[in-house]
N, C-alpha and C. Protein backbone atom coordinates (compact mmCIF):
# COMPACT_ATOMS: atom_id res chain seq x y z
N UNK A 1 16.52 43.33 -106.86
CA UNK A 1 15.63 42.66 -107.81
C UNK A 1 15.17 43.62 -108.89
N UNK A 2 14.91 44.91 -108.52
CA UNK A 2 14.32 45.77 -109.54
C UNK A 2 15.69 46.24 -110.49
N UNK A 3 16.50 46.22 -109.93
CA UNK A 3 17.83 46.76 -111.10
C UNK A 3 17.71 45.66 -111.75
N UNK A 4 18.09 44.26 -111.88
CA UNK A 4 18.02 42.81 -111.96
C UNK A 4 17.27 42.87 -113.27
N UNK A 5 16.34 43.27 -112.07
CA UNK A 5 14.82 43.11 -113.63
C UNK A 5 14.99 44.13 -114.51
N UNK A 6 15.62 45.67 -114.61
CA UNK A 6 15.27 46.63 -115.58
C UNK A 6 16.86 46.44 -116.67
N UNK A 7 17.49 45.99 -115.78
CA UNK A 7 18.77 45.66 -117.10
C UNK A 7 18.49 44.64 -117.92
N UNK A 8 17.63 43.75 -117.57
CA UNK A 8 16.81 42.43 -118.15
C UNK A 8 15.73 43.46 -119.21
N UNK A 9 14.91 43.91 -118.87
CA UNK A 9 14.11 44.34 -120.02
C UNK A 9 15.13 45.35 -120.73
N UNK A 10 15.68 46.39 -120.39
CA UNK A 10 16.69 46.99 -121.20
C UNK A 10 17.20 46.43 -122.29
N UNK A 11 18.28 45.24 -121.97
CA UNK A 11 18.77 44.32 -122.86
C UNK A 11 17.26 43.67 -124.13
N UNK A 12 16.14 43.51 -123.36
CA UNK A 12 15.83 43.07 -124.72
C UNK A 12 14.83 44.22 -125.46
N UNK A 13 14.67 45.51 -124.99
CA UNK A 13 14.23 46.08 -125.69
C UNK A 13 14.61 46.83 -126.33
N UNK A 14 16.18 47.48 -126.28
CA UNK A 14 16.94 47.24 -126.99
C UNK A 14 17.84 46.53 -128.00
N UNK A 15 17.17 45.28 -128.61
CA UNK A 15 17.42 44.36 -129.46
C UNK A 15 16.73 44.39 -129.92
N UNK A 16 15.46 44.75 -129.98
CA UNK A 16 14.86 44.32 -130.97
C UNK A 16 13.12 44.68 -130.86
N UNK A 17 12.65 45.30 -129.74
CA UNK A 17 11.65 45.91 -129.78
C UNK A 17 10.50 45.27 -128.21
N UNK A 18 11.53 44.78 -127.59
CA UNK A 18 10.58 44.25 -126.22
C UNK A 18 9.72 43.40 -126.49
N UNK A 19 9.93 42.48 -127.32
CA UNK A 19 8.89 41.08 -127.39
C UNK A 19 8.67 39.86 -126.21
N UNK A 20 10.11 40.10 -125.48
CA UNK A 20 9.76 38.63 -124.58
C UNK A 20 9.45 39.14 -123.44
N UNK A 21 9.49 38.43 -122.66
CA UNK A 21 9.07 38.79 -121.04
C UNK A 21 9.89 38.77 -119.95
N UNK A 22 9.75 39.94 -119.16
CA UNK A 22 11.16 39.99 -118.01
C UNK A 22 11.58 38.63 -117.44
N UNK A 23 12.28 38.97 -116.68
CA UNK A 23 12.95 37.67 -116.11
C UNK A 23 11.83 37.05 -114.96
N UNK A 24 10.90 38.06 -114.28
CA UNK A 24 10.04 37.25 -113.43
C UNK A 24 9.47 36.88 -113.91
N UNK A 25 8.50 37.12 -114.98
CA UNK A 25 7.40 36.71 -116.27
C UNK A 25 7.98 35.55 -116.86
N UNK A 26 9.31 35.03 -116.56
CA UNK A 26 9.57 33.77 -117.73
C UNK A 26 9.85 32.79 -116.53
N UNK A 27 9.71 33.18 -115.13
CA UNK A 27 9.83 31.89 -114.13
C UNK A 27 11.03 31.47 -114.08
N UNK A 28 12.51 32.67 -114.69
CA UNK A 28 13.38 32.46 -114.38
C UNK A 28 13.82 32.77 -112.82
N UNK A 29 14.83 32.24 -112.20
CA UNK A 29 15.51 32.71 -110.40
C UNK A 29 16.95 33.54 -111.21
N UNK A 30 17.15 34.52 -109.93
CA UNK A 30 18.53 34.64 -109.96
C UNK A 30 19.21 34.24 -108.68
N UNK A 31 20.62 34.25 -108.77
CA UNK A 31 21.04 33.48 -107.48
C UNK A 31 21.25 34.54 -106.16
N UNK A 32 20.38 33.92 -105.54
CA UNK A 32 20.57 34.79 -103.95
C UNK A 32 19.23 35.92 -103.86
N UNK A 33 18.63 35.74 -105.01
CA UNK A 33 16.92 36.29 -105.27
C UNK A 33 15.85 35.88 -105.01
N UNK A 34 14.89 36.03 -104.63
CA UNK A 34 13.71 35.39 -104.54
C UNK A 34 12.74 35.74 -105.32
N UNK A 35 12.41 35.22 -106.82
CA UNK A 35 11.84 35.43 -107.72
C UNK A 35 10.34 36.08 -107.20
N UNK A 36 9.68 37.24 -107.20
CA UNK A 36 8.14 37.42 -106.88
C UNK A 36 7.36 36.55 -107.90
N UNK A 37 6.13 36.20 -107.56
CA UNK A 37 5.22 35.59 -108.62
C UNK A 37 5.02 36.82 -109.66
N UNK A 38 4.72 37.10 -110.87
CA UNK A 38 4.30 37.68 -111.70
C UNK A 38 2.43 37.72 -111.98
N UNK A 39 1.99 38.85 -111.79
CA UNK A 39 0.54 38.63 -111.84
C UNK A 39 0.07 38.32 -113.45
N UNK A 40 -0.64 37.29 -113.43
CA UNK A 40 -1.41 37.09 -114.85
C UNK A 40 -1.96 37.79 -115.65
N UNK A 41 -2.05 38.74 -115.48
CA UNK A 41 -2.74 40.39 -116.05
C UNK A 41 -1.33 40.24 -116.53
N UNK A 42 -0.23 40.64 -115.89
CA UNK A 42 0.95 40.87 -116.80
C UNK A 42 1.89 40.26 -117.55
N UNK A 43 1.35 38.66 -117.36
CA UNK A 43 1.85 38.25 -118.47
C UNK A 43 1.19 37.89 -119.39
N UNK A 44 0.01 38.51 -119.55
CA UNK A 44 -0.73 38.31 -120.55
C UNK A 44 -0.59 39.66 -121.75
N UNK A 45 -0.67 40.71 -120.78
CA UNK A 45 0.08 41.57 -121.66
C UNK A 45 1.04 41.84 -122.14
N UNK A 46 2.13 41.08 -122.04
CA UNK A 46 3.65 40.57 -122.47
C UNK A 46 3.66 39.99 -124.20
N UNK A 47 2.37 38.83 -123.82
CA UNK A 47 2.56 37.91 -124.55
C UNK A 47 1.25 38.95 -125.54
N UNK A 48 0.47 39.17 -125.89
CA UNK A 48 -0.08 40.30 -126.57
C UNK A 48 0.98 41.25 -127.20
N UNK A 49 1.79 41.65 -126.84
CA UNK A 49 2.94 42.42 -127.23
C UNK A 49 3.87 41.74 -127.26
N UNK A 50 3.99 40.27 -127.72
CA UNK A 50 4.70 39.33 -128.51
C UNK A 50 3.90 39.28 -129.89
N UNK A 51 2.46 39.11 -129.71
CA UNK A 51 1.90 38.85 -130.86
C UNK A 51 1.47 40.35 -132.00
N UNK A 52 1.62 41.62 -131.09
CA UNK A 52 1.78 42.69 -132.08
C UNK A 52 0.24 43.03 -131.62
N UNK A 53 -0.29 42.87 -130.80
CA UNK A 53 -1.73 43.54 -130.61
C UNK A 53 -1.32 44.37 -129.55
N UNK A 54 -1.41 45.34 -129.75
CA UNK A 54 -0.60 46.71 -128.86
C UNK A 54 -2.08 47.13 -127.89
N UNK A 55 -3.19 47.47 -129.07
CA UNK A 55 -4.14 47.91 -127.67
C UNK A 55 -4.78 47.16 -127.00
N UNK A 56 -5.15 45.98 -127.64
CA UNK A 56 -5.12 45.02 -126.43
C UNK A 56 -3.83 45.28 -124.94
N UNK A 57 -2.86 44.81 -125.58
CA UNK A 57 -1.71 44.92 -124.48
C UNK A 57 -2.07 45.88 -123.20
N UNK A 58 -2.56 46.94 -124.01
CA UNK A 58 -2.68 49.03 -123.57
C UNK A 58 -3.35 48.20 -122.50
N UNK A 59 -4.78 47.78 -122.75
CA UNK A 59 -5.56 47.34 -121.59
C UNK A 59 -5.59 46.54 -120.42
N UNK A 60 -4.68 45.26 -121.31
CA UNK A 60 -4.70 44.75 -120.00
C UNK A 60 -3.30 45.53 -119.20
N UNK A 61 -2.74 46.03 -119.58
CA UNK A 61 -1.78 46.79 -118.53
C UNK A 61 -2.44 47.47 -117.82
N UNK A 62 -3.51 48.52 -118.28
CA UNK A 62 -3.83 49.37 -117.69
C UNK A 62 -4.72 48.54 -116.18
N UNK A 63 -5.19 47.85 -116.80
CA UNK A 63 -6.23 47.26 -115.59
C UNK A 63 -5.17 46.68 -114.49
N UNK A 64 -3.55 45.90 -114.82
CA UNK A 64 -2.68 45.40 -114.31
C UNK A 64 -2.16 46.69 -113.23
N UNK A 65 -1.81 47.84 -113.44
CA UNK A 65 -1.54 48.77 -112.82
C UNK A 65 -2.45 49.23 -111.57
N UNK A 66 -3.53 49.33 -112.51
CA UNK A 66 -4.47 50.05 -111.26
C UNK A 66 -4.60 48.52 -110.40
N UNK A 67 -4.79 47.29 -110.25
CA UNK A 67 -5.00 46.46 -109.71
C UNK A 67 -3.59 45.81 -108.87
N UNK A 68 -2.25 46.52 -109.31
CA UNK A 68 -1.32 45.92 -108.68
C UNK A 68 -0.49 47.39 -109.37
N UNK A 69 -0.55 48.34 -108.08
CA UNK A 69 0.15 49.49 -108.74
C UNK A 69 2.11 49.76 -107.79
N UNK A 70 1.87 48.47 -107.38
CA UNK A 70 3.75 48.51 -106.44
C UNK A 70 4.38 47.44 -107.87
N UNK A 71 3.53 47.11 -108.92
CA UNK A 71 4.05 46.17 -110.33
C UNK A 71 5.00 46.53 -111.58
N UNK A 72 6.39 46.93 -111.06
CA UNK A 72 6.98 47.47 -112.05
C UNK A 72 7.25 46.73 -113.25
N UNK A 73 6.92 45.80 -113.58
CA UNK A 73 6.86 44.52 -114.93
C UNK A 73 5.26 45.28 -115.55
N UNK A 74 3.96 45.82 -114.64
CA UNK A 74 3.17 46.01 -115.15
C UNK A 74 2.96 47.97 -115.60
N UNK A 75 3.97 48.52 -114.83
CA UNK A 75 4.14 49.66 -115.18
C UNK A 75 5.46 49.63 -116.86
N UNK A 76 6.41 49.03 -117.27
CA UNK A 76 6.93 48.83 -117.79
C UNK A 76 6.52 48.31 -119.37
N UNK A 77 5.63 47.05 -118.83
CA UNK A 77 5.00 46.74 -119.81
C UNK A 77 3.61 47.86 -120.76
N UNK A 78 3.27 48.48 -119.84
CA UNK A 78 2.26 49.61 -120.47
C UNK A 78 3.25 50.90 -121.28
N UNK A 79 3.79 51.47 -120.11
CA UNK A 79 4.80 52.19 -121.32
C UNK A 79 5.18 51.95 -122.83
N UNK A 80 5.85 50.25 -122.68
CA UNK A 80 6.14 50.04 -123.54
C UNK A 80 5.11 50.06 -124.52
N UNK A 81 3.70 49.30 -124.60
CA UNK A 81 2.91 49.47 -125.23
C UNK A 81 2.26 50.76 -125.77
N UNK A 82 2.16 51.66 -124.54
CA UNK A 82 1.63 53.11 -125.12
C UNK A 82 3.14 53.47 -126.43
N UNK A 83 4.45 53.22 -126.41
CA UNK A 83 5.46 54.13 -127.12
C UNK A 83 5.00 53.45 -128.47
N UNK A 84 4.67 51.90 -128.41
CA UNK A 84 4.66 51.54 -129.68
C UNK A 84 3.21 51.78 -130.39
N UNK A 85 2.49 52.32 -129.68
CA UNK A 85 1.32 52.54 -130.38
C UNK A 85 1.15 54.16 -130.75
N UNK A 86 2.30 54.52 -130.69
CA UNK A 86 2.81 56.04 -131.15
C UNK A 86 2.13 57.25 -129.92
N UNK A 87 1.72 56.76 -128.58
CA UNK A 87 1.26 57.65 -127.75
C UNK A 87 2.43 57.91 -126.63
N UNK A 88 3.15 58.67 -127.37
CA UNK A 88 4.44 59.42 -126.70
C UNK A 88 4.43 59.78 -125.72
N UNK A 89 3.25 60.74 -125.55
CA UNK A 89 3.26 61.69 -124.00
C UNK A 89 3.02 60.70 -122.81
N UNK A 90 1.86 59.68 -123.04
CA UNK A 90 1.50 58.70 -121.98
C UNK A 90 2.75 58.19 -121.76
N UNK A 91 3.86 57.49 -122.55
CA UNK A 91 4.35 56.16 -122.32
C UNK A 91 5.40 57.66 -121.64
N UNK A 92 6.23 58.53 -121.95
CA UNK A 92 7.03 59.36 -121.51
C UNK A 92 6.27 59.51 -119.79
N UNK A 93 5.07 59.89 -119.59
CA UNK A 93 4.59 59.48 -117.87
C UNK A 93 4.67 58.44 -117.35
N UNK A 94 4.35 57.77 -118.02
CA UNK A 94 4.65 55.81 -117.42
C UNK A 94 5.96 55.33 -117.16
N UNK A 95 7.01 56.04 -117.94
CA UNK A 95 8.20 56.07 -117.20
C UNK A 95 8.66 56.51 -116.18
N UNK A 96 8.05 58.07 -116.41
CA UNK A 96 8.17 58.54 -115.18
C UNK A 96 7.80 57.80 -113.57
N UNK A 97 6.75 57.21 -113.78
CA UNK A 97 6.12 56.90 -112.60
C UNK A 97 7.23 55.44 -112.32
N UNK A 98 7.63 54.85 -113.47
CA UNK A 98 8.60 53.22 -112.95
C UNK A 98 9.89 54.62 -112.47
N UNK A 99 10.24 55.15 -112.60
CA UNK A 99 11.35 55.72 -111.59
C UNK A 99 11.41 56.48 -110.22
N UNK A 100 9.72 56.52 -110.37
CA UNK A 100 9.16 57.68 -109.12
C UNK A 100 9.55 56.00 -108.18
N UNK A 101 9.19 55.13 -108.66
CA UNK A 101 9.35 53.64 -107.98
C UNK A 101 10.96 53.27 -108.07
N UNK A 102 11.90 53.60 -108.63
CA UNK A 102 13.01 53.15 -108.75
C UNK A 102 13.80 53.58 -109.64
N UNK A 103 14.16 54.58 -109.23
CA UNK A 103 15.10 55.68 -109.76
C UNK A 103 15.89 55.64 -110.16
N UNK A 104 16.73 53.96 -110.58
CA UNK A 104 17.28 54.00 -111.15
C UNK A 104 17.17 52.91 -112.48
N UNK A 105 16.44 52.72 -112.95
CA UNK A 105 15.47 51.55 -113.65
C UNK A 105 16.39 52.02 -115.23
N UNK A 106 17.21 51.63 -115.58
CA UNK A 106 17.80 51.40 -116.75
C UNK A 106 17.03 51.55 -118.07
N UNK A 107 15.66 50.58 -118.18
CA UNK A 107 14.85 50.68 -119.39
C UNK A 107 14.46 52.35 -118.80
N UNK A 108 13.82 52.62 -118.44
CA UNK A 108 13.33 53.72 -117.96
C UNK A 108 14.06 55.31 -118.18
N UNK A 109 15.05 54.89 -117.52
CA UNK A 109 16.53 56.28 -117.61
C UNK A 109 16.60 56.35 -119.49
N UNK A 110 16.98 55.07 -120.24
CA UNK A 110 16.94 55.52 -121.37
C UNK A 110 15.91 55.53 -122.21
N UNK A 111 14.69 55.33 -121.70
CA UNK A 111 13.64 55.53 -122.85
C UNK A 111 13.55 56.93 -122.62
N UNK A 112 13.18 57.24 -121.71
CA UNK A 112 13.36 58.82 -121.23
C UNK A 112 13.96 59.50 -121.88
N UNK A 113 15.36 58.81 -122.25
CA UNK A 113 16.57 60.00 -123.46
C UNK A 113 15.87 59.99 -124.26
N UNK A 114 15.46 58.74 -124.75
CA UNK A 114 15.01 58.89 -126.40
C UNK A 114 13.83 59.23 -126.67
N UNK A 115 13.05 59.43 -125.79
CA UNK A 115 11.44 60.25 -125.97
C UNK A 115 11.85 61.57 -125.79
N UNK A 116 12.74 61.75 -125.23
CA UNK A 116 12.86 63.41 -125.06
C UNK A 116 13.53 64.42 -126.12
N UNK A 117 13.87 63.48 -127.51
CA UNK A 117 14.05 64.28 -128.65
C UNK A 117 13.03 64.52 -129.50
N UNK A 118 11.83 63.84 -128.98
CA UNK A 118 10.66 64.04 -129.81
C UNK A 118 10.10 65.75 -129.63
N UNK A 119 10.30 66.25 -128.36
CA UNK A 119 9.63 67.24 -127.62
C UNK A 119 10.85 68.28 -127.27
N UNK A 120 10.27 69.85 -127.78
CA UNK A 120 11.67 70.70 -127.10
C UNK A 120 11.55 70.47 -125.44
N UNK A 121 10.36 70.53 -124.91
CA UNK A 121 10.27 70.72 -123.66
C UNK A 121 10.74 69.28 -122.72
N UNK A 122 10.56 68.42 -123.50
CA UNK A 122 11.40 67.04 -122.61
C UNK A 122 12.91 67.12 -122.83
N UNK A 123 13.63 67.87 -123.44
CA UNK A 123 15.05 67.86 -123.73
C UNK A 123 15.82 67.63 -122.65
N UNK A 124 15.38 68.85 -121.45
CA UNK A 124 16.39 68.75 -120.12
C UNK A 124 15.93 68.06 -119.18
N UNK A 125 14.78 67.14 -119.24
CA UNK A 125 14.40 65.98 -118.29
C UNK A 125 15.29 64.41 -119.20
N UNK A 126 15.33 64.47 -120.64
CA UNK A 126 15.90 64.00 -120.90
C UNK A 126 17.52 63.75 -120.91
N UNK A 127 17.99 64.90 -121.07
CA UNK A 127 19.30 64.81 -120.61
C UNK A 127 19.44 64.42 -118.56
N UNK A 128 19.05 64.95 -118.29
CA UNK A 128 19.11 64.37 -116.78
C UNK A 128 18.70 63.05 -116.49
N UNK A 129 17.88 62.27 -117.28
CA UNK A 129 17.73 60.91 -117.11
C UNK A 129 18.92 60.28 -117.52
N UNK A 130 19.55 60.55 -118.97
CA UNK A 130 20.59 59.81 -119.51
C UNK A 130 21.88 59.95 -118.26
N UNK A 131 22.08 61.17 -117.95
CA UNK A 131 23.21 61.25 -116.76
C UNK A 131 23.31 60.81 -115.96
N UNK A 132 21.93 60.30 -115.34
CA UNK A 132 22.01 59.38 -114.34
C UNK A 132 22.51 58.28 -114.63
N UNK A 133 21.62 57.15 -115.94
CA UNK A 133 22.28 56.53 -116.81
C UNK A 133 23.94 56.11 -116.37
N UNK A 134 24.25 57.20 -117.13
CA UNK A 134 26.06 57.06 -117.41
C UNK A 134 26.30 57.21 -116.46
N UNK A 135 25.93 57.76 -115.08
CA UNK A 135 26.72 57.67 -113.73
C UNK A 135 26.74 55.88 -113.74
N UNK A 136 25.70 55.70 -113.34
CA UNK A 136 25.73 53.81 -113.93
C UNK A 136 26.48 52.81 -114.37
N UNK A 137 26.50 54.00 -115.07
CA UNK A 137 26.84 52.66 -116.65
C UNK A 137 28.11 53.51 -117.71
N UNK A 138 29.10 54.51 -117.17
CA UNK A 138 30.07 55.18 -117.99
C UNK A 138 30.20 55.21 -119.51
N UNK A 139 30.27 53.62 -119.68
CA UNK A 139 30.76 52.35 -120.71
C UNK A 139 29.82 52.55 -121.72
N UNK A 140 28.45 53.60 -121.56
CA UNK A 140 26.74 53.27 -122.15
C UNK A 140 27.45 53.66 -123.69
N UNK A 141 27.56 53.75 -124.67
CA UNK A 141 28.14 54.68 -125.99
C UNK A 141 26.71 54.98 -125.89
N UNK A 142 25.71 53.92 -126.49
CA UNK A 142 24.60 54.13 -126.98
C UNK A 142 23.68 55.66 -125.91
N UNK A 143 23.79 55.36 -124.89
CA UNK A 143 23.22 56.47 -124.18
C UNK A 143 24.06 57.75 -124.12
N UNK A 144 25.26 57.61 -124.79
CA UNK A 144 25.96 59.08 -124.19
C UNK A 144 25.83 59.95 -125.36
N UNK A 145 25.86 59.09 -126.83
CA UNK A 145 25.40 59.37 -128.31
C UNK A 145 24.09 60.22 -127.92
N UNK A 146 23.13 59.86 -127.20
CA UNK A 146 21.62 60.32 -127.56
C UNK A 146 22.03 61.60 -126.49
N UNK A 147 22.74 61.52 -125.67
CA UNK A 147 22.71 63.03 -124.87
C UNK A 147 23.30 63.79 -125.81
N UNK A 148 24.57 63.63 -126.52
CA UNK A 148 24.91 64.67 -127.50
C UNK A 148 23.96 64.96 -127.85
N UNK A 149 22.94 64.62 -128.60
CA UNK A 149 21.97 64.86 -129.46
C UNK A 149 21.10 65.91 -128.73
N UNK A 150 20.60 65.58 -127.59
CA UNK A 150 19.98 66.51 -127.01
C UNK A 150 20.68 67.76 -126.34
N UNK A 151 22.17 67.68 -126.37
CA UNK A 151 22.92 68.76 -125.90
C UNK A 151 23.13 69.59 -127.08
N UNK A 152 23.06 68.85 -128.08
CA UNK A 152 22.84 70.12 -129.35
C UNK A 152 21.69 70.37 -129.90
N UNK A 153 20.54 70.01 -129.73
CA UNK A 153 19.13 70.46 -129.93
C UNK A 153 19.49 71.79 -129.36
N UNK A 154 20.01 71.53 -127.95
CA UNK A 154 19.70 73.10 -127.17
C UNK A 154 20.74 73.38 -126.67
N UNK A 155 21.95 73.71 -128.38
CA UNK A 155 23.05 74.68 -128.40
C UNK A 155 24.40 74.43 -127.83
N UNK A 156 24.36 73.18 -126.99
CA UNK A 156 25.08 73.01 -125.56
C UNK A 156 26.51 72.29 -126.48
N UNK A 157 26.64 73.25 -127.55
CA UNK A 157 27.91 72.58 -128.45
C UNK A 157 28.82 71.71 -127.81
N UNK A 158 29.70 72.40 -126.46
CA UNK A 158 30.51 71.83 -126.23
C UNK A 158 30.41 70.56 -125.23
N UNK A 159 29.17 70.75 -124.42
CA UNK A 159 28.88 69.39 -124.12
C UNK A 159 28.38 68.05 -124.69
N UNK A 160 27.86 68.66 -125.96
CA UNK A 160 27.59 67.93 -127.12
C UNK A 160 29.07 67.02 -127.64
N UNK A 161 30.14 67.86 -127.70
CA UNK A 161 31.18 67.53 -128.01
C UNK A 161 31.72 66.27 -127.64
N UNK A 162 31.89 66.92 -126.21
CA UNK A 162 32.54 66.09 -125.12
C UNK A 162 32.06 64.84 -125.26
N UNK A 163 30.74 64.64 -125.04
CA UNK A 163 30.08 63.37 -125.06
C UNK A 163 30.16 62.65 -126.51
N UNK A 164 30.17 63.29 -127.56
CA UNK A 164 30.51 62.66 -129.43
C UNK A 164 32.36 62.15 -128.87
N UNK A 165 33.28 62.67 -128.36
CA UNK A 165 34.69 62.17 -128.52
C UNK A 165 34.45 60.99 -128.05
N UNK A 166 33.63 60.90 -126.31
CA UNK A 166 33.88 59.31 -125.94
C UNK A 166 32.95 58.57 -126.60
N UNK A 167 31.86 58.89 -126.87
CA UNK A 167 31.25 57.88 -128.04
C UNK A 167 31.82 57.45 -129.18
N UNK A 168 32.38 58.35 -129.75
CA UNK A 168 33.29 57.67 -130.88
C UNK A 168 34.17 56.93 -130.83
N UNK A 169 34.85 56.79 -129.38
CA UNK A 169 35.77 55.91 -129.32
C UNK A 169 35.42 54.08 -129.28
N UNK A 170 34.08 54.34 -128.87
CA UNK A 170 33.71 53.67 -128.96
C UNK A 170 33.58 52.67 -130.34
N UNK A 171 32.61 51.14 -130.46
CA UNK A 171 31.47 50.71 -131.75
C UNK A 171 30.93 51.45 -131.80
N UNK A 172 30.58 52.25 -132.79
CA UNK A 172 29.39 53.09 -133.04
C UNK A 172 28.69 52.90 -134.47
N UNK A 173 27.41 53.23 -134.31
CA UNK A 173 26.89 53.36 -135.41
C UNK A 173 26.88 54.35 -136.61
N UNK A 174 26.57 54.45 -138.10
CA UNK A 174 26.74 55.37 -138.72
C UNK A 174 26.10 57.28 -138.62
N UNK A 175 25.16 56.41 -137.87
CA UNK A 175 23.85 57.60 -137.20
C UNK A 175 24.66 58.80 -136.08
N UNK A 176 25.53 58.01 -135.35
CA UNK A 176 26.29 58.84 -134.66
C UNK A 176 27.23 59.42 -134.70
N UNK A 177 28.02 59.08 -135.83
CA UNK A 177 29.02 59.77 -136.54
C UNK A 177 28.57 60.93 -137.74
N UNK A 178 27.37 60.68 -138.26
CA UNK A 178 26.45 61.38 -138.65
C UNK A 178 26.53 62.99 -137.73
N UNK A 179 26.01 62.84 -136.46
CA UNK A 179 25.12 63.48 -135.38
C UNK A 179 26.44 64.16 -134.99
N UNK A 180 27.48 63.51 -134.66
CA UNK A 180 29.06 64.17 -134.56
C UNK A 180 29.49 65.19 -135.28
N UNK A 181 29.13 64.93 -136.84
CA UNK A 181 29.83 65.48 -138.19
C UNK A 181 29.05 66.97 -138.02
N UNK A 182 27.62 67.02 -137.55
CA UNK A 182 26.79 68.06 -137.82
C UNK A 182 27.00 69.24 -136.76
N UNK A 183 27.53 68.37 -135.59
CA UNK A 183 27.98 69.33 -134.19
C UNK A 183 28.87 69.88 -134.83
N UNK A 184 29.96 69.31 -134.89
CA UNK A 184 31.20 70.08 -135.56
C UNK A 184 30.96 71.13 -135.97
N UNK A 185 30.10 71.09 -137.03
CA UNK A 185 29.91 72.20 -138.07
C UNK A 185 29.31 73.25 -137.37
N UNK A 186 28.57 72.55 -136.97
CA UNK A 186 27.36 74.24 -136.10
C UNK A 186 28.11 74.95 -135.36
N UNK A 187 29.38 74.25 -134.78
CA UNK A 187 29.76 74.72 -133.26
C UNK A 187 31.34 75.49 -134.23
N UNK A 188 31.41 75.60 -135.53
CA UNK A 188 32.56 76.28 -136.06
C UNK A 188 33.65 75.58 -137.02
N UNK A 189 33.80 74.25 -136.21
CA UNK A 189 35.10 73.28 -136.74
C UNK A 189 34.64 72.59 -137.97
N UNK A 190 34.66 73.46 -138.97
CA UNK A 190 34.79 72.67 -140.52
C UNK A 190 35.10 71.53 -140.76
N UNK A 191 36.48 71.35 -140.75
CA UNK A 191 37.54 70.29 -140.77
C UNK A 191 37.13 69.26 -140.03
N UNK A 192 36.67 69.49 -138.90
CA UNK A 192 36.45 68.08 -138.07
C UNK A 192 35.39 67.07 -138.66
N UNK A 193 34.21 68.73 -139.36
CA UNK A 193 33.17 67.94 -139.15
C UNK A 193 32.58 67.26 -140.65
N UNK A 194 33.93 67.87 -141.72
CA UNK A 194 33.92 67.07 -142.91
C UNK A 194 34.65 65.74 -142.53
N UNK A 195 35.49 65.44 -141.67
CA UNK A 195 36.13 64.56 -141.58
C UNK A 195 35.40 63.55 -141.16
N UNK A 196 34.35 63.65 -140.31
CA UNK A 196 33.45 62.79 -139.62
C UNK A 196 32.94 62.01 -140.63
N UNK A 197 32.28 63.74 -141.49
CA UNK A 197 30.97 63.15 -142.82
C UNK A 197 31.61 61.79 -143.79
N UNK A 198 32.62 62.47 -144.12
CA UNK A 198 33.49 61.54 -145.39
C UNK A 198 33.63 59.99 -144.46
N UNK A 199 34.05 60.13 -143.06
CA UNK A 199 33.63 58.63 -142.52
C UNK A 199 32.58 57.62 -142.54
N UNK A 200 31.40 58.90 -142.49
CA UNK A 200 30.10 58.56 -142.10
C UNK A 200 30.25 57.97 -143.61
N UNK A 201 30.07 58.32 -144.57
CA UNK A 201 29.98 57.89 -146.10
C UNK A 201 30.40 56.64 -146.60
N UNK A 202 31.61 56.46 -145.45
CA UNK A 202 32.25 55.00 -146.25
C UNK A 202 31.86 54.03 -145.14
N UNK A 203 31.31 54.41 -143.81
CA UNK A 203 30.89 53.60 -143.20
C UNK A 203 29.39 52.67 -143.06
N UNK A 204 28.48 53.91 -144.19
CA UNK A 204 27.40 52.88 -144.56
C UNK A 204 27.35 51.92 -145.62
């Protein structure tokens, strides 16, 4: 149920910014599941962070947690609220704690990547979340893109590399062919990494 549920918020907070509500919060079943009830504290803070009132949201999560703290819809939902209200360090712990609960929680593994380029010191908790990730999920482009990134923050050229070839083989975005073009260069290979750029150019 908890993988169930974190590839469910994954998918939509990755589209578009986590507006709707997990799959237990919308009173959907899956088959061979037994839907838990969703506590009202947390879907109230769902729907608050449908309407764009973030510290509202902050609160009633917070009270949702301490009052139902085995609530990974109510640990999830606060994160999310602390990242969008620009309080990085909190929502980067609030993840932490939905994996101290379920270690392998998808929204979680990759918010983790992507908070951890904000900070030198989250870099290698970040890269170790994304790896778990791609043990997962191989197929991730989007998550294997953001480990390059953090494998060249801190030098790690050639693992940086490795991870830009299978991303590129991928759909990718212009941002990551971008992030490709610049490894290249740092790590020596000219040629490659004009070749990228001049892509990157005609691809926006």
């Amino acid at each position: 149920m908890m993988r169930l549920r974190g590839l469910f918020l994954c998918c939509v907070y990755l589209s578009g910014g986590l507006v709707s509500l997990p799959v237990v919060a919308l009173g959907l079943s899956v088959p061979g599941v037994q839907a838990q009830a969703t506590p009202v504290e947390v879907r109230e803070g769902y729907a608050l962070l449908r309407r764009g009132w973030i510290n509202d949201a902050i609160r009633i999560f917070q009270r949702a947690v301490q009052r139902y703290p085995q609530s990974l819809d109510a640990k999830l939902g606060l994160a999310i609220a602390y990242r969008r209200a620009g309080k990085d360090g909190d929502a980067f712990q609030t993840y932490e704690q939905v994996l101290r609960q379920d270690p392998t929680n998808p929204l979680a593994l990759k918010s983790l990547g992507l908070l951890s380029s904000y900070r030198p010191e989250w870099h290698d908790r970040g890269i170790a979340a994304l790896t778990t990730l791609l043990n997962l999920n191989p197929g991730d482009a989007e998550a294997r893109a953001q480990r390059a990134v953090l494998y060249g923050y801190e030098g790690r050229f050639a693992e940086a590399l490795a991870d830009y070839q299978l991303a590129l083989q991928q759909r990718t975005t212009p941002d990551v062919v971008l992030g490709a073009a610049q490894v290249y260069v740092y790590s020596g290979n000219y040629g490659q990494g004009l070749e990228l750029f001049n892509r990157y150019l005609s691809d926006r």
